[in-house]
Protein backbone atom coordinates (compact mmCIF):
# COMPACT_ATOMS: atom_id res chain seq x y z
CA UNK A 1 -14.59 21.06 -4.33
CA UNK A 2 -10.70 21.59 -3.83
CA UNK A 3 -11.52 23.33 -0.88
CA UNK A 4 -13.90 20.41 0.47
CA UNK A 5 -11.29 17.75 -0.26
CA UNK A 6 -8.32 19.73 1.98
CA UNK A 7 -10.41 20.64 4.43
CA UNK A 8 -11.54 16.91 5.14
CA UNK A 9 -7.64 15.41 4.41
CA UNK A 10 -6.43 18.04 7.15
CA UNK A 11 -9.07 16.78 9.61
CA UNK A 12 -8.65 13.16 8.89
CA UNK A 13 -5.53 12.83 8.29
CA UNK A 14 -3.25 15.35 10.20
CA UNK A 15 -0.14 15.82 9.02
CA UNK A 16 3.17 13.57 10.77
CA UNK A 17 3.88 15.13 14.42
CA UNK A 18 0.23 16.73 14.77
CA UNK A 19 -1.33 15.43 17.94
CA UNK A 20 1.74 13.75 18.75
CA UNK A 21 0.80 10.31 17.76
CA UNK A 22 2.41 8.23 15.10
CA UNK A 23 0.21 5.94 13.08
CA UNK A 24 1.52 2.50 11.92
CA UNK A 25 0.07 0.99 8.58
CA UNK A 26 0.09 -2.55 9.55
CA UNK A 27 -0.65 -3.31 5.93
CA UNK A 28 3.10 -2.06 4.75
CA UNK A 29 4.95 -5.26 3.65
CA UNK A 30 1.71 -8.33 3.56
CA UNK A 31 2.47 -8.72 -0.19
CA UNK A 32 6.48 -8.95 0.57
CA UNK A 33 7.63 -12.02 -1.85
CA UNK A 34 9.76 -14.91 0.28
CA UNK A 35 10.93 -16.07 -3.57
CA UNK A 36 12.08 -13.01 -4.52
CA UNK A 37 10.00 -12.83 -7.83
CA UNK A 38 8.14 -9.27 -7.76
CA UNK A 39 4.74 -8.22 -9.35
CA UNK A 40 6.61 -7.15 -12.63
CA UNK A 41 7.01 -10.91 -13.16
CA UNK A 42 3.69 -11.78 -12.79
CA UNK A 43 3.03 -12.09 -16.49
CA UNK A 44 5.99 -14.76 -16.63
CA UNK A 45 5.05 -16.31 -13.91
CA UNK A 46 1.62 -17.05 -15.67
CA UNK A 47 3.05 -18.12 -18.66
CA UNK A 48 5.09 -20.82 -16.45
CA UNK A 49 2.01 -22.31 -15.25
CA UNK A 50 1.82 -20.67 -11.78
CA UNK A 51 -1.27 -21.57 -9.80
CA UNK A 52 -2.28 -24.41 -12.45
CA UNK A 53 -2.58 -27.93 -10.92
């Protein structure tokens, strides 16, 4: 299984610098906070009332 599981990480995901392209993760920063409040505070944020009307 171990063996199964490299083989298929190396072949769809080659390493940084293999086949000289770079790959962008256009999903690094969507959950970036404008209010500077982070996940952590989530459960204080609840207790505040966020998201009630």
């Amino acid at each position: 299984m171990e063996s199964l599981i490299s083989e298929t990480l190396e072949r769809d995901f080659p390493a940084h610098g293999q086949q000289g392209t770079k790959r962008k993760l256009g999903f690094v920063g969507m959950g970036t906070s404008r209010t500077g409040r982070t996940a952590r505070e989530a459960d204080d944020m609840l207790a505040e009332g966020f998201g009630r009307d």
